[in-house]
Protein backbone atom coordinates (compact mmCIF):
# COMPACT_ATOMS: atom_id res chain seq x y z
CA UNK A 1 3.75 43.85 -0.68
CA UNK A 2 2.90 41.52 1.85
CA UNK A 3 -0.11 39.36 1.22
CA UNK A 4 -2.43 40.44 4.39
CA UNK A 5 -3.98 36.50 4.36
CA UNK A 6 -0.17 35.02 4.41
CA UNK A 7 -1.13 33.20 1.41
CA UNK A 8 1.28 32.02 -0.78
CA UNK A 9 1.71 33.92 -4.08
CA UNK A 10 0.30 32.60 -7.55
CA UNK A 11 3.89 31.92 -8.44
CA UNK A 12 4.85 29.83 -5.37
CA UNK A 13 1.29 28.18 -5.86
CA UNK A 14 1.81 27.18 -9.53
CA UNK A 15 5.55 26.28 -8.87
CA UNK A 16 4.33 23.66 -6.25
CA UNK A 17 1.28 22.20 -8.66
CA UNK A 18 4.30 21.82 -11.40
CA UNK A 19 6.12 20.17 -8.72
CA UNK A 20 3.36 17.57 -7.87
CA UNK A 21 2.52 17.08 -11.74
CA UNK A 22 6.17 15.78 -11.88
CA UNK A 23 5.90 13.69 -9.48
CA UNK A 24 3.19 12.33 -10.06
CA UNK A 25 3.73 11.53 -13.64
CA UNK A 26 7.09 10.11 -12.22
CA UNK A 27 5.34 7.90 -9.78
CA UNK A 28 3.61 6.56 -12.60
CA UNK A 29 6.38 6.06 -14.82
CA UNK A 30 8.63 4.34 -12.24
CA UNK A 31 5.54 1.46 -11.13
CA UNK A 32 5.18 0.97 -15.55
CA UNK A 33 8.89 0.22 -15.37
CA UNK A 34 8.46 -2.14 -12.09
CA UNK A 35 6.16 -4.11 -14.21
CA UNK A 36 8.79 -4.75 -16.20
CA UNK A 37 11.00 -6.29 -14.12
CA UNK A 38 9.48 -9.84 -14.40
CA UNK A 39 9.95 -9.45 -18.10
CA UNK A 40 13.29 -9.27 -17.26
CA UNK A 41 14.23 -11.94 -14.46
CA UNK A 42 11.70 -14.34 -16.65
CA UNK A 43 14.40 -13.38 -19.40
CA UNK A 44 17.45 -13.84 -17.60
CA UNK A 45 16.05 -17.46 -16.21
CA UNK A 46 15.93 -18.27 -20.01
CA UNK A 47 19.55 -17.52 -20.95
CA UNK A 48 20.62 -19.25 -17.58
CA UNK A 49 18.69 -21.91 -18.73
CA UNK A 50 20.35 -22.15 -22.13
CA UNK A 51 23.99 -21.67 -20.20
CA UNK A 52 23.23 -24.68 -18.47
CA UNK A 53 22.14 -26.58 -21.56
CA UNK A 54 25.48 -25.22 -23.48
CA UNK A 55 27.64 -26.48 -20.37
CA UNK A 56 25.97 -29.99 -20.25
CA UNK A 57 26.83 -30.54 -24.15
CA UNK A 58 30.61 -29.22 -23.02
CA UNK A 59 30.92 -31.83 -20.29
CA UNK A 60 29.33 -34.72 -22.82
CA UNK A 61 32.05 -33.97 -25.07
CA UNK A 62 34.93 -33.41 -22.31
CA UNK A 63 34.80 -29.86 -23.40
CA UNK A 64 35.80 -30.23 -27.30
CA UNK A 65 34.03 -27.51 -28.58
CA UNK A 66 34.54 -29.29 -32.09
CA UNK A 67 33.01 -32.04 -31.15
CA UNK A 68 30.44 -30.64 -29.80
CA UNK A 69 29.51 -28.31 -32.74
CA UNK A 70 26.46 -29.88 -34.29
CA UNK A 71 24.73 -30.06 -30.28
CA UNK A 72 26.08 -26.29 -29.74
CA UNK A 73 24.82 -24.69 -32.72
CA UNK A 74 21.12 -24.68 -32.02
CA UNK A 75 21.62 -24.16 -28.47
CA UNK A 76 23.81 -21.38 -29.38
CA UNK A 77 21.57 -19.63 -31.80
CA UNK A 78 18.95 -19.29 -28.87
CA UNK A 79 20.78 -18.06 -26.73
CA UNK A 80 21.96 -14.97 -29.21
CA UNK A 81 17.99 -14.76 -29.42
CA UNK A 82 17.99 -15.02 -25.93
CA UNK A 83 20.64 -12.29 -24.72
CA UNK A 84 19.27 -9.88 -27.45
CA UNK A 85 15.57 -10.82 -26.19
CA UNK A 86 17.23 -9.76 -22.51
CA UNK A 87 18.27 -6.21 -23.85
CA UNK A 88 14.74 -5.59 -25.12
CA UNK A 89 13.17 -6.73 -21.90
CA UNK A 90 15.49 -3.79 -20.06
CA UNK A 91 14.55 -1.06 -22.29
CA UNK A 92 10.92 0.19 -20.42
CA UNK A 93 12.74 -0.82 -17.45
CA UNK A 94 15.45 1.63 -18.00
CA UNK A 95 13.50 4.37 -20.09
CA UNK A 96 11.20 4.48 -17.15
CA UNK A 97 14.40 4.92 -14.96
CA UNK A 98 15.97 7.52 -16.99
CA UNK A 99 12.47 9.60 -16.97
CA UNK A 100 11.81 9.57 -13.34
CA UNK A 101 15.55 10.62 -12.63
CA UNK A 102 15.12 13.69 -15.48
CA UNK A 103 11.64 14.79 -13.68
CA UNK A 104 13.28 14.68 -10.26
CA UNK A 105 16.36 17.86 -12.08
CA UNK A 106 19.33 16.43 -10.01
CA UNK A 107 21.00 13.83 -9.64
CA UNK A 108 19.81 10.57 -8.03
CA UNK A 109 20.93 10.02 -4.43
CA UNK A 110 22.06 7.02 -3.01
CA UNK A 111 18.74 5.77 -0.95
CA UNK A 112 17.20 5.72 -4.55
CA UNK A 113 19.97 4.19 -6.27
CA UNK A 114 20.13 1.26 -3.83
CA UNK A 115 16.98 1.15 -3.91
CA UNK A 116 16.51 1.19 -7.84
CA UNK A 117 19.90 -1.64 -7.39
CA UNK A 118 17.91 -4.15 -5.35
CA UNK A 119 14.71 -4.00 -7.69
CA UNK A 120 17.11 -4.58 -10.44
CA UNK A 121 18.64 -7.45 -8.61
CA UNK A 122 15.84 -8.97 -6.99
């Protein structure tokens, strides 16, 4: 029957609170993983900083890695901290990624891809 107030029905009107609840909650999820972008670019500046640390030792020792052993080691031990420390830093970054794009049901398109690329990159 048609509704004589062209209202919406319940259905329609529950469907679109649903659809707001998702995005809201995604809204949410997505500025919790922006936050941890800094974890991850201070990160990253920390195993750049230990790559140029490694490459200075190289150049003292003309690039004899044997030589340079007993300077590499430590520096290289950090770094494995380092590069597993970055991995962990991506993780809310990514789960928060991975939960917006499941509340949105489709696939993301490429305005939010880019976009998601730049904050990545920035």
């Amino acid at each position: 029957m048609d509704d004589p107030l062209n209202m919406p029905s319940i259905a329609a009107h529950l469907a679109l609170l649903v659809d707001v609840m998702y995005l809201n909650a995604a809204e949410k999820v997505f500025e919790q993983g922006l936050k941890g972008i800094g974890a991850v670019h201070k990160v990253m500046e920390k195993v750049e900083r230990l790559n140029q640390r490694r490459e200075a030792i190289l150049e003292k020792h003309d690039g004899n890695t044997y030589a340079a052993y007993d300077d590499l080691e430590p520096i290289s031990i950090q770094l494995e901290a380092a590069e597993h420390d970055l991995g962990v830093a991506h993780a809310p970054v990514l789960q928060a990624l991975a939960l917006v794009q499941h509340s949105r049901r489709g696939p993301l398109d490429r305005k939010g891809a880019e976009k998601i690329q730049r904050l990545l990159l920035a």
